[in-house]
C-alpha atoms as a PDB file:
ATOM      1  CA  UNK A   1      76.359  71.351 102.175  1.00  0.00           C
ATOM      2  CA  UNK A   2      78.361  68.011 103.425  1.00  0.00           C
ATOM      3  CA  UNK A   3      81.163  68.219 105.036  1.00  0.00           C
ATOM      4  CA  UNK A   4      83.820  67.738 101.759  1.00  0.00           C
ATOM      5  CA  UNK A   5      81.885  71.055 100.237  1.00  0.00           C
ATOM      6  CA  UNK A   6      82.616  72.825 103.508  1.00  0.00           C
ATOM      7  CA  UNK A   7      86.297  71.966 103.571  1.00  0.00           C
ATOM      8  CA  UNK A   8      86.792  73.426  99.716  1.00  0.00           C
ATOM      9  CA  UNK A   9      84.690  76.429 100.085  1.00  0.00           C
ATOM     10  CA  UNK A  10      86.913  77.036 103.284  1.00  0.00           C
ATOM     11  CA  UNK A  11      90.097  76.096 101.241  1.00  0.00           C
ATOM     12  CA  UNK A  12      88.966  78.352  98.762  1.00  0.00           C
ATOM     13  CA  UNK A  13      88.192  81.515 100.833  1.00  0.00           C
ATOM     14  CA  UNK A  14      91.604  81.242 102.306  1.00  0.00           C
ATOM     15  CA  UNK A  15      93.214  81.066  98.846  1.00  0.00           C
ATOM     16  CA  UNK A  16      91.482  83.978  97.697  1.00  0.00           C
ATOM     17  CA  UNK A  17      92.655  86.046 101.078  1.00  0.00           C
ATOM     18  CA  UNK A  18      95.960  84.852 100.454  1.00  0.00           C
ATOM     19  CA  UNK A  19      96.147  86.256  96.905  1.00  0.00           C
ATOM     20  CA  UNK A  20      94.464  89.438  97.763  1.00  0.00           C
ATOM     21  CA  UNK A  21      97.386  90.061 100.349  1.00  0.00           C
ATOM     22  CA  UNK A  22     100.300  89.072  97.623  1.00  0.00           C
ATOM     23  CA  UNK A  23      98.104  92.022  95.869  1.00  0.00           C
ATOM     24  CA  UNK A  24      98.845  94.561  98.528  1.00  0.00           C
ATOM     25  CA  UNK A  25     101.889  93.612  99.377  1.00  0.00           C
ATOM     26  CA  UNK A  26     103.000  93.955  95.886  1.00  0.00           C
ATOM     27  CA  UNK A  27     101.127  97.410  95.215  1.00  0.00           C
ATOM     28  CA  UNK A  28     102.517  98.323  99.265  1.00  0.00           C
ATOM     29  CA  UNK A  29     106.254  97.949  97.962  1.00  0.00           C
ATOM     30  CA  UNK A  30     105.738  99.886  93.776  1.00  0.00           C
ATOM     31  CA  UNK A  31     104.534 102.665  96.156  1.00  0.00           C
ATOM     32  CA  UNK A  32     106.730 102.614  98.915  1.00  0.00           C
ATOM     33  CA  UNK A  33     109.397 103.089  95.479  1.00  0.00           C
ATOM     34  CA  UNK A  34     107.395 105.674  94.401  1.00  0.00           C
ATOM     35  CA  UNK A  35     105.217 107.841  96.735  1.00  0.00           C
ATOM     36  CA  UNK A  36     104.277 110.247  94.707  1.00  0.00           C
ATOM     37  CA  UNK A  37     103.343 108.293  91.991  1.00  0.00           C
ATOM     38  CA  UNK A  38      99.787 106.947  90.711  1.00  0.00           C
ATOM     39  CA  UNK A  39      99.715 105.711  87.688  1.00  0.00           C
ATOM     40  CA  UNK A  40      96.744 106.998  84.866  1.00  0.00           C
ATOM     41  CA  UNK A  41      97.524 104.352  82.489  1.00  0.00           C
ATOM     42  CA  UNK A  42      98.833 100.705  82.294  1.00  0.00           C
ATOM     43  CA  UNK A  43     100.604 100.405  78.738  1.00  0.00           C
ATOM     44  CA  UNK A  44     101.590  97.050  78.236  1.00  0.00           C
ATOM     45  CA  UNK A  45     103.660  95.949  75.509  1.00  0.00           C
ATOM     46  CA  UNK A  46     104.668  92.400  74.222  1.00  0.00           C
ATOM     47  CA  UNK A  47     106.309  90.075  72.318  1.00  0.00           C
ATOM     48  CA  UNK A  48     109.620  92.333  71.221  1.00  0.00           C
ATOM     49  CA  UNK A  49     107.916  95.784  71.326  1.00  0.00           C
ATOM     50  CA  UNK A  50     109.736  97.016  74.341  1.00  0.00           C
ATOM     51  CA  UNK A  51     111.581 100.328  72.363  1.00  0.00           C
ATOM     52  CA  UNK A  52     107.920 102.263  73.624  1.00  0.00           C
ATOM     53  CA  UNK A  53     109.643 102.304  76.888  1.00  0.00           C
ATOM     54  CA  UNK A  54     112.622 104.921  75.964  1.00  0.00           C
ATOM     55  CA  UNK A  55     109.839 107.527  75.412  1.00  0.00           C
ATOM     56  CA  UNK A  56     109.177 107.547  79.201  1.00  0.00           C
ATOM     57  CA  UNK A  57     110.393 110.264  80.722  1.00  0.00           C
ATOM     58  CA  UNK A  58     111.663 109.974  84.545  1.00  0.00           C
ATOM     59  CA  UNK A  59     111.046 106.932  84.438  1.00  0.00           C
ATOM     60  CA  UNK A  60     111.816 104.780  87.380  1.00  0.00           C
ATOM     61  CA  UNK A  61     112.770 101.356  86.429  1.00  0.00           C
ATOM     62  CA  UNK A  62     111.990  97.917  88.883  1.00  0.00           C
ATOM     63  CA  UNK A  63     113.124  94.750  88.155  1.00  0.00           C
ATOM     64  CA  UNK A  64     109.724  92.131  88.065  1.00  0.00           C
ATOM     65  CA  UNK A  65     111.739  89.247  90.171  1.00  0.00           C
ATOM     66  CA  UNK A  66     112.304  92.251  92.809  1.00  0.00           C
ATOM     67  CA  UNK A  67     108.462  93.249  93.245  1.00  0.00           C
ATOM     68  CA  UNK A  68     106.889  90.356  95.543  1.00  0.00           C
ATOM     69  CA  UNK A  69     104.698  87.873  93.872  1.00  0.00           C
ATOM     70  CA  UNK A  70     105.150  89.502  90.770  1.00  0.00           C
ATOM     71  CA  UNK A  71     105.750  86.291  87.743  1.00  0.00           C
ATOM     72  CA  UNK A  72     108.798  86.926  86.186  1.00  0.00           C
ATOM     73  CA  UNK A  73     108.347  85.990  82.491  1.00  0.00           C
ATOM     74  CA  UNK A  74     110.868  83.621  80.765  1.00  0.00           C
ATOM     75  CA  UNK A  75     109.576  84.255  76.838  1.00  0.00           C
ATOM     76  CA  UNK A  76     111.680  85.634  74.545  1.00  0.00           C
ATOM     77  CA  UNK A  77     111.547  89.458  73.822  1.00  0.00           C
ATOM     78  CA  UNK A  78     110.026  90.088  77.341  1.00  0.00           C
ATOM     79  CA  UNK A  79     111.823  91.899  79.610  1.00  0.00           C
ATOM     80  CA  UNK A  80     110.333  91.678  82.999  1.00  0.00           C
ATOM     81  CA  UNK A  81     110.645  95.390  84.243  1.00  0.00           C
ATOM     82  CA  UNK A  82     108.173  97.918  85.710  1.00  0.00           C
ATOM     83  CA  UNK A  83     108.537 101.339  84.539  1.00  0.00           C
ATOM     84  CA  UNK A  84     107.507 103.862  86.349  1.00  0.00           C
ATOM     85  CA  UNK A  85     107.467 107.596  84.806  1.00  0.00           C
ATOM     86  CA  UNK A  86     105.516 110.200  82.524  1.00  0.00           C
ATOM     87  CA  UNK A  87     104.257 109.671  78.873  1.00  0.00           C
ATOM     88  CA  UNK A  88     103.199 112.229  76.708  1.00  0.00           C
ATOM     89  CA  UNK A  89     102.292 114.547  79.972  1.00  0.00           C
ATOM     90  CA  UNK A  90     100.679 111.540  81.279  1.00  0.00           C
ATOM     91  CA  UNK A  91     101.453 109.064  84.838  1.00  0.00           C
ATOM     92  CA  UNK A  92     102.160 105.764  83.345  1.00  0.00           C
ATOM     93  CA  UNK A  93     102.970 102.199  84.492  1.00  0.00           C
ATOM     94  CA  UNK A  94     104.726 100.804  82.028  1.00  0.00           C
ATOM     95  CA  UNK A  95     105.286  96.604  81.584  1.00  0.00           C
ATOM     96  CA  UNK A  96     108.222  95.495  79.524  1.00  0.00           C
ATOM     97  CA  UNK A  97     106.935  92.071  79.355  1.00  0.00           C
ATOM     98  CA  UNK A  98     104.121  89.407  80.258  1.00  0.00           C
ATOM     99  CA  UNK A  99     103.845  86.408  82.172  1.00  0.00           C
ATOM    100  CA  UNK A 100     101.575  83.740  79.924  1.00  0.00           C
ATOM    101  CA  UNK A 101      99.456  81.048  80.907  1.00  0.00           C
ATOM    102  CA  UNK A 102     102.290  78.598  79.227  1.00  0.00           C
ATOM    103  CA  UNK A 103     104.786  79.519  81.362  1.00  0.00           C
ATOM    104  CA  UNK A 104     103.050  77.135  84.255  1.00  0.00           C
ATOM    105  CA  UNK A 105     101.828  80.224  86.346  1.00  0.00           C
ATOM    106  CA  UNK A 106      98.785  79.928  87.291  1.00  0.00           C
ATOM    107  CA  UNK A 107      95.672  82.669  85.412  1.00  0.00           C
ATOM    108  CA  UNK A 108      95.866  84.632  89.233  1.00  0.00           C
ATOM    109  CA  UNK A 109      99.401  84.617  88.900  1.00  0.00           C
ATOM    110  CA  UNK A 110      99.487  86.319  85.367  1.00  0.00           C
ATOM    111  CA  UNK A 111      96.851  88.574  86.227  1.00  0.00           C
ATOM    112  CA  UNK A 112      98.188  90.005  89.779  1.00  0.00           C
ATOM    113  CA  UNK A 113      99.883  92.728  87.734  1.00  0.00           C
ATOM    114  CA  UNK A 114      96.524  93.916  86.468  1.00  0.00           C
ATOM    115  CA  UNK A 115      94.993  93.391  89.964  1.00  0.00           C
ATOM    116  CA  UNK A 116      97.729  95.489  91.298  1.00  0.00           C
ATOM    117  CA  UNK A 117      98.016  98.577  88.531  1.00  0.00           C
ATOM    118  CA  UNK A 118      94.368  98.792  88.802  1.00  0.00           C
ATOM    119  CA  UNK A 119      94.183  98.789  92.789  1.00  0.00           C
ATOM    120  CA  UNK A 120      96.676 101.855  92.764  1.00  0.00           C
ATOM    121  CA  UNK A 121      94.315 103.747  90.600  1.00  0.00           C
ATOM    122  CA  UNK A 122      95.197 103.121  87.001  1.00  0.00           C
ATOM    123  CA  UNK A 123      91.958 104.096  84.589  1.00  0.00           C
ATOM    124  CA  UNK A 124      92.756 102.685  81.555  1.00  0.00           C
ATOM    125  CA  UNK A 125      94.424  99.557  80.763  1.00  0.00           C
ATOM    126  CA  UNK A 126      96.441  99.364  77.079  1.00  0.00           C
ATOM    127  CA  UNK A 127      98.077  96.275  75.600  1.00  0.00           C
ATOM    128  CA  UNK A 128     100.234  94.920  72.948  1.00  0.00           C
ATOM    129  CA  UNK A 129     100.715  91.466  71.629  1.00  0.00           C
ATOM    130  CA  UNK A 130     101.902  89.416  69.140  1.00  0.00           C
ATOM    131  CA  UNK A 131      99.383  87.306  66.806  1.00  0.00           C
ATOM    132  CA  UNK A 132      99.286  84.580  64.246  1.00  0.00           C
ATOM    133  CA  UNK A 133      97.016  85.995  60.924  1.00  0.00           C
ATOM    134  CA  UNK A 134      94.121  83.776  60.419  1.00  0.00           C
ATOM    135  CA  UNK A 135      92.162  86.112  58.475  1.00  0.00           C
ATOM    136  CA  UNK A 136      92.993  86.343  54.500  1.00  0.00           C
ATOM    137  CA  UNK A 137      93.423  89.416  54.270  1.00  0.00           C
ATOM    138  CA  UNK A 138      95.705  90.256  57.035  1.00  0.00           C
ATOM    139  CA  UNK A 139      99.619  89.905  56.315  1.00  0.00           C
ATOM    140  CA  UNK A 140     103.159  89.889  58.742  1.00  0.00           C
ATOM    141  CA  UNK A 141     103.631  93.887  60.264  1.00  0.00           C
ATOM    142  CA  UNK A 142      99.814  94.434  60.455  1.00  0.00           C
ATOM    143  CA  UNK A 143      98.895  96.376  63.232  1.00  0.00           C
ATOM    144  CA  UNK A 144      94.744  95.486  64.220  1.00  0.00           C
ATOM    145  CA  UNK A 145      92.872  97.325  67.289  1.00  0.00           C
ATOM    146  CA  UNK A 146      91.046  94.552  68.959  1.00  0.00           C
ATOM    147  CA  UNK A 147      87.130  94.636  69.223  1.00  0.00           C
ATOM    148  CA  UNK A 148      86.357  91.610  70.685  1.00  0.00           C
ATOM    149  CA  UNK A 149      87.917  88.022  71.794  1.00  0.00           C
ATOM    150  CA  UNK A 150      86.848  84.422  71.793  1.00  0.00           C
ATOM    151  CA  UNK A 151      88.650  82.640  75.234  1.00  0.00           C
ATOM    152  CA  UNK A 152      89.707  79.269  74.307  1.00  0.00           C
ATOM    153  CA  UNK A 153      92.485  78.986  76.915  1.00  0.00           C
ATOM    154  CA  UNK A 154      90.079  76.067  79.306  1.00  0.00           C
ATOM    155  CA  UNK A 155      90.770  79.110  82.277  1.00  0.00           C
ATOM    156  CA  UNK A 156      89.532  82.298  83.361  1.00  0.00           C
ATOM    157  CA  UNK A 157      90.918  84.344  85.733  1.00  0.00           C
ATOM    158  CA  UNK A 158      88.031  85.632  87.859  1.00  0.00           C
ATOM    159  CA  UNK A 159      87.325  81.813  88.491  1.00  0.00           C
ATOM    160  CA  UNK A 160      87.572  81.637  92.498  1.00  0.00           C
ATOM    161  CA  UNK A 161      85.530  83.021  95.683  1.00  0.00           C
ATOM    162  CA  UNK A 162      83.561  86.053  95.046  1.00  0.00           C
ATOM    163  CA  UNK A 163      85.498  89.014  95.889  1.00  0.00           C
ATOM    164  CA  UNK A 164      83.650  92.176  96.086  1.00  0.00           C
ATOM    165  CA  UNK A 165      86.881  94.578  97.253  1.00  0.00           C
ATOM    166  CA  UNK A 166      87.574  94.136  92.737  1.00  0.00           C
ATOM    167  CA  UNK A 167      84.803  93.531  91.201  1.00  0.00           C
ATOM    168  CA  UNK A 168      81.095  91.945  91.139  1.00  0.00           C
ATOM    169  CA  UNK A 169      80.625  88.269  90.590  1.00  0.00           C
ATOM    170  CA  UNK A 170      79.855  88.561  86.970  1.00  0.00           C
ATOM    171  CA  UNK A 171      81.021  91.439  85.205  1.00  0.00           C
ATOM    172  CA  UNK A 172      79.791  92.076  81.912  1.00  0.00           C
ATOM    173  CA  UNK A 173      81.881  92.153  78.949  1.00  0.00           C
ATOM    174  CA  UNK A 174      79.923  93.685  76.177  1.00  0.00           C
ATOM    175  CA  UNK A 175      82.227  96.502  75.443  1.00  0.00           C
ATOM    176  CA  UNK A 176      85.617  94.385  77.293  1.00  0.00           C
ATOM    177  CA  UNK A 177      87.246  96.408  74.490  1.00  0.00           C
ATOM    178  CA  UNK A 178      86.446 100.277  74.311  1.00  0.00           C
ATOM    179  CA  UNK A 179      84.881 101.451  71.956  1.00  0.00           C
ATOM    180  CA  UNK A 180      86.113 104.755  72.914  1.00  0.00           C
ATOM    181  CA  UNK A 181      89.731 104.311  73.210  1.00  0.00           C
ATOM    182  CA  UNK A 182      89.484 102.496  69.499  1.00  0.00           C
ATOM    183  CA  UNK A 183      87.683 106.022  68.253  1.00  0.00           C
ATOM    184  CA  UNK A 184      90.876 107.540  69.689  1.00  0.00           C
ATOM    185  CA  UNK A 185      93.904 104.849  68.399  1.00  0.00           C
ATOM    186  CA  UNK A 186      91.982 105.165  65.147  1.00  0.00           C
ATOM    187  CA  UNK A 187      92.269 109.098  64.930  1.00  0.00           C
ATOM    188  CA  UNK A 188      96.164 108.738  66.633  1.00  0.00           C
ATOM    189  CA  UNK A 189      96.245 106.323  63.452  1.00  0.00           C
ATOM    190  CA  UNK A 190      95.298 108.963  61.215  1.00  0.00           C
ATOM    191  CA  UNK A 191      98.276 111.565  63.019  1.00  0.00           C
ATOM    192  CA  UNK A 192     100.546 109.254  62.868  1.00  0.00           C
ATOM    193  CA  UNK A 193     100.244 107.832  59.492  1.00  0.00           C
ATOM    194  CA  UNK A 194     100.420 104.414  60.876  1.00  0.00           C
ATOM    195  CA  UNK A 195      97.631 101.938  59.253  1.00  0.00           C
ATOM    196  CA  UNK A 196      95.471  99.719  61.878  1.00  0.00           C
ATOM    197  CA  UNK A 197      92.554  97.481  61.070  1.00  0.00           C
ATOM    198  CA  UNK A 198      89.961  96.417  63.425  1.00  0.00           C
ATOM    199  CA  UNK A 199      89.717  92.382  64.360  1.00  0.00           C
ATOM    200  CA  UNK A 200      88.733  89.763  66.489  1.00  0.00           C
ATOM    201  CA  UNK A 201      91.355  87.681  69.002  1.00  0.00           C
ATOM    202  CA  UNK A 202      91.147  84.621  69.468  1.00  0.00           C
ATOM    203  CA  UNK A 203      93.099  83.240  72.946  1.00  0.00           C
ATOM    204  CA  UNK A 204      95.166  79.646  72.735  1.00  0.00           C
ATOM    205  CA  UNK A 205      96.706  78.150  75.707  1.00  0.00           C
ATOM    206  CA  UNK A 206     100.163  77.617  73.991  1.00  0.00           C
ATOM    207  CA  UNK A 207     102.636  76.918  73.799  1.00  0.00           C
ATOM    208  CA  UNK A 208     102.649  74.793  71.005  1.00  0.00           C
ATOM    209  CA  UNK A 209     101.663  77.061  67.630  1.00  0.00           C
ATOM    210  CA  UNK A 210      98.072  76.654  66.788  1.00  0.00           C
ATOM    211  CA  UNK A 211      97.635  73.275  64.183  1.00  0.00           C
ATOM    212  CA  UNK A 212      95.564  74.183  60.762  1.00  0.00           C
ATOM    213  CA  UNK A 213      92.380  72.467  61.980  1.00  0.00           C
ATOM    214  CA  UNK A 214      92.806  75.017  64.663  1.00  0.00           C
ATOM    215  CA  UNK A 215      93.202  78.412  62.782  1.00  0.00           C
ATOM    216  CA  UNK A 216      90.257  77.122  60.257  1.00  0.00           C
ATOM    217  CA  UNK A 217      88.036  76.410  63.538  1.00  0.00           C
ATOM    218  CA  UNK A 218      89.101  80.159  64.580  1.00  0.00           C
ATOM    219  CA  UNK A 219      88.639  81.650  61.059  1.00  0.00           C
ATOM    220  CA  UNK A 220      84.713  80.182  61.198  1.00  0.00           C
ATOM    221  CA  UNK A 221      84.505  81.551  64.984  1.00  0.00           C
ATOM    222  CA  UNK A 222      85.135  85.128  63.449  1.00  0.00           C
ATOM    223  CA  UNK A 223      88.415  85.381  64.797  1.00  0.00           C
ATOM    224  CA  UNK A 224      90.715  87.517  62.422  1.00  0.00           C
ATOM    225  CA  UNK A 225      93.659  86.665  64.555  1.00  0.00           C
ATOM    226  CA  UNK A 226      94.886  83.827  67.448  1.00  0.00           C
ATOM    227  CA  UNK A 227      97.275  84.095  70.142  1.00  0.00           C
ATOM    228  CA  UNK A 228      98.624  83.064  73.712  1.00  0.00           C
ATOM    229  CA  UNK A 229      98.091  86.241  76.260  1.00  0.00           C
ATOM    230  CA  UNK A 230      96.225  89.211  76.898  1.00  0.00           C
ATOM    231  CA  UNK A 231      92.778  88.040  76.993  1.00  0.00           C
ATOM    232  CA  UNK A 232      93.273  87.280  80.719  1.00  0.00           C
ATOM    233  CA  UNK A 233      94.253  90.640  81.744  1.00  0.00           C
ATOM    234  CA  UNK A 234      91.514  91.969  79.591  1.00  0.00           C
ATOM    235  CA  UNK A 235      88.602  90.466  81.994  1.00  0.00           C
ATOM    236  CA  UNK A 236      90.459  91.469  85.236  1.00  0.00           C
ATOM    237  CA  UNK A 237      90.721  94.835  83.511  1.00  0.00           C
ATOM    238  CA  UNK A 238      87.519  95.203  82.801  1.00  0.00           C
ATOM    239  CA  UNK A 239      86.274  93.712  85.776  1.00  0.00           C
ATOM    240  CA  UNK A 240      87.977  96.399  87.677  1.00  0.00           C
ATOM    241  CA  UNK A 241      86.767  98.820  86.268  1.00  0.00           C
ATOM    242  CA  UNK A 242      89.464  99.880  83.522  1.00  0.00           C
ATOM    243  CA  UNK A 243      88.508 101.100  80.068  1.00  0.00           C
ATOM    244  CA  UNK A 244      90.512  98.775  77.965  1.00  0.00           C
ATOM    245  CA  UNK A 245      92.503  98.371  74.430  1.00  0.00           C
ATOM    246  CA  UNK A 246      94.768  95.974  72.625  1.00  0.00           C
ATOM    247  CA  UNK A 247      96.524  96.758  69.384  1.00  0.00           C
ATOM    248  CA  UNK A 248      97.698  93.178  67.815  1.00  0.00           C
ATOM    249  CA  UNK A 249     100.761  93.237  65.481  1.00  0.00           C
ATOM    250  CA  UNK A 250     100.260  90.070  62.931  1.00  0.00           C
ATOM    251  CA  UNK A 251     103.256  88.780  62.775  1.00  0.00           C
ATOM    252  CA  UNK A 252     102.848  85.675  60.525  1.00  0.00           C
ATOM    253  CA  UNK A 253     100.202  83.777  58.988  1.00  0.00           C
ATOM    254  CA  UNK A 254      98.546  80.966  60.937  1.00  0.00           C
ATOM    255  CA  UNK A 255      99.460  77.753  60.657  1.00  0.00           C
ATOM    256  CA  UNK A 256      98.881  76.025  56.883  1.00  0.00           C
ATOM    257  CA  UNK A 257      97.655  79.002  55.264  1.00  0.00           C
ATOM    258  CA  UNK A 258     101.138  78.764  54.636  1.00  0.00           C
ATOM    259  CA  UNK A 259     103.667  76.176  53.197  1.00  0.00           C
ATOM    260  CA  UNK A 260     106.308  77.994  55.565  1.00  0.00           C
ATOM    261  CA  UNK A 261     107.043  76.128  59.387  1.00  0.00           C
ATOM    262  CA  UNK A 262     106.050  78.521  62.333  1.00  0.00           C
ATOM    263  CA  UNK A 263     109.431  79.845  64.529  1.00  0.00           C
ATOM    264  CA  UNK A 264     109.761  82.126  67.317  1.00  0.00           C
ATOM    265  CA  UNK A 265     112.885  83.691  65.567  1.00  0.00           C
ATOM    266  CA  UNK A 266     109.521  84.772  63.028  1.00  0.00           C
ATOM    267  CA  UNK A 267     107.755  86.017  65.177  1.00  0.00           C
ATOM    268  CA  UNK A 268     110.492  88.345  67.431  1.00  0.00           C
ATOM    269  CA  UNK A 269     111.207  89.662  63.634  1.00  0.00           C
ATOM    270  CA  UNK A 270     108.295  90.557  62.489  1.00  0.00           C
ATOM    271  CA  UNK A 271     107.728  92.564  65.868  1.00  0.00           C
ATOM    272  CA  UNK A 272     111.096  93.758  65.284  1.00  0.00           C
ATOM    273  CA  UNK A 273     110.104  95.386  62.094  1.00  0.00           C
ATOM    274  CA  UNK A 274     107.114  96.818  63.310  1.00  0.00           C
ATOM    275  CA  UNK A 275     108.151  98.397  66.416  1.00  0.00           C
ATOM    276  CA  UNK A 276     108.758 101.699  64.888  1.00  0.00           C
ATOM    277  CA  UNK A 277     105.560 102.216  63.693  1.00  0.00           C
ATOM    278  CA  UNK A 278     103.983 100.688  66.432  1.00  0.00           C
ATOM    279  CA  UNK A 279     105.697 103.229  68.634  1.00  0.00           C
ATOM    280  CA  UNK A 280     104.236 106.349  66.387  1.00  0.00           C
ATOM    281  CA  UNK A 281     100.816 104.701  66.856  1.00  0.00           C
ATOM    282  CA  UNK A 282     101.093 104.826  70.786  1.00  0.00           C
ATOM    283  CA  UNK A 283     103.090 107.983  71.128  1.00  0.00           C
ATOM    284  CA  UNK A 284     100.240 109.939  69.097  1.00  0.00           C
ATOM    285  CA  UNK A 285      97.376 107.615  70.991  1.00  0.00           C
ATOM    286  CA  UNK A 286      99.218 109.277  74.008  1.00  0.00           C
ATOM    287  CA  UNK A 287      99.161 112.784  72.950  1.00  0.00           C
ATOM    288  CA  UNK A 288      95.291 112.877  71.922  1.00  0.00           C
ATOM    289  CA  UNK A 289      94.511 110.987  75.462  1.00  0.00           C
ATOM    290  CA  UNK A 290      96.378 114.281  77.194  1.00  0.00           C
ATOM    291  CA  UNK A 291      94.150 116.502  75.460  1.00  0.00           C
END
């Protein structure tokens, strides 16, 4: 090793102790909020689908630009608060809101709240997004359980100095998506009356809208459905340990399957309209999880 190869794997080390500390002292002030708490779950929810959060009961509710290191996110429809409280009998971290890669954070910086739910104990790890429709036979208000996900965002998360306090240098992602917790979100499916499908995601860097050459590339990867978050919290989740699931709400059809021009104002309605009955979904997926 020369001398230049020396002086990165140094500078590298020291990054990776630096964000391991902005971990703790992150996780070191939640607590110090909320001593007795320790959350079972990490429920996630994106793009407009915030209304989960009035289910919570006590909940306890922290402001993301107060919590050190934590990214604040800037999209519309996310919040950026950390609830803390009980869910269908259940401890439960709650995240009104995601940072995204487009946002100019940096993957560590997106992840850290992953890193940090998952440090304090969390087992399971459940998210919601918002998705473009590349498959034909998907339409707008579909809700689809994620099975798998193709990473075409150039990054990955768990890029950086092996760090054995998280998780082993290359943790396998076979089942990155639970096949359990899908068995159960299909049967709180079933209680709830709300339809889901099962898919495949497929992760864009954004934030430009995906082009047509783009959704027919994803289409002949197998990817039902293509978006701009969650698939790098789903390999630090996994990584860590967390059984993981991700229920996708369509809320338009990708680029050119379509005459119509893509529009955030689209998108936020389409969640909009299927918050209701993505709330059922959860609150039932809750209640069978208790049991």
């Amino acid at each position: 090793m020369n001398r230049d190869e020396r002086e990165m794997t140094r500078e590298a080390r020291e990054a990776g102790e630096k964000y391991y500390g902005q971990v703790v002292e992150a996780l070191e002030y939640l607590s110090a909020l909320a001593p007795n708490f320790r959350p079972e779950l990490a429920l996630i929810l994106g793009s407009g689908l915030g209304s989960v959060a009035d289910e919570l009961e006590d909940a306890l509710v922290v402001d993301a630009g107060n919590i050190p290191h934590w990214p604040v996110p800037t999209a519309p429809g996310h919040a950026g608060r950390v609830l803390l409280g009980r869910l269908r009998g259940r401890d439960v971290a709650l995240l009104q809101g995601r940072a995204h890669f487009y946002e100019g954070y940096s993957m560590r910086r997106i992840t850290l709240g992953v890193r940090v739910l998952g440090m304090w104990g969390a087992k399971q790890y459940v998210a919601t997004n918002a998705s473009g429709g590349v498959s034909f036979s998907l339409r707008p208000g579909d809700l689809v359980l994620v099975q798998d996900h193709i990473n075409l965002m150039g990054d990955n998360p768990l890029i950086g100095p092996d760090e054995p306090r998280w998780n082993e240098r290359f943790p396998d992602m076979t089942y990155a998506y639970s096949p359990r917790l899908t068995r159960l979100l299909e049967r709180a499916s079933v209680a709830s009356g709300v339809p889901v499908q099962r898919g495949i995601y497929a992760a864009f860097s954004g934030p430009s809208y995906e082009t047509p050459a783009e959704v027919r590339m994803a289409r002949l990867l197998g990817a039902d459905l293509v978006g701009m978050s969650t698939v790098p919290e789903v390999l630090v989740a996994n990584a860590m340990g967390m059984e993981t699931a991700v229920i996708s709400c369509v809320a338009n059809k990708g680029a050119g399957m379509t005459e119509n021009m893509l529009t955030e104002s689209e998108v936020l309605a389409a969640m909009e309209r299927s918050s209701q009955g993505l709330a059922r979904l959860l609150l039932a997926f809750m209640e069978i999880l208790s049991e």
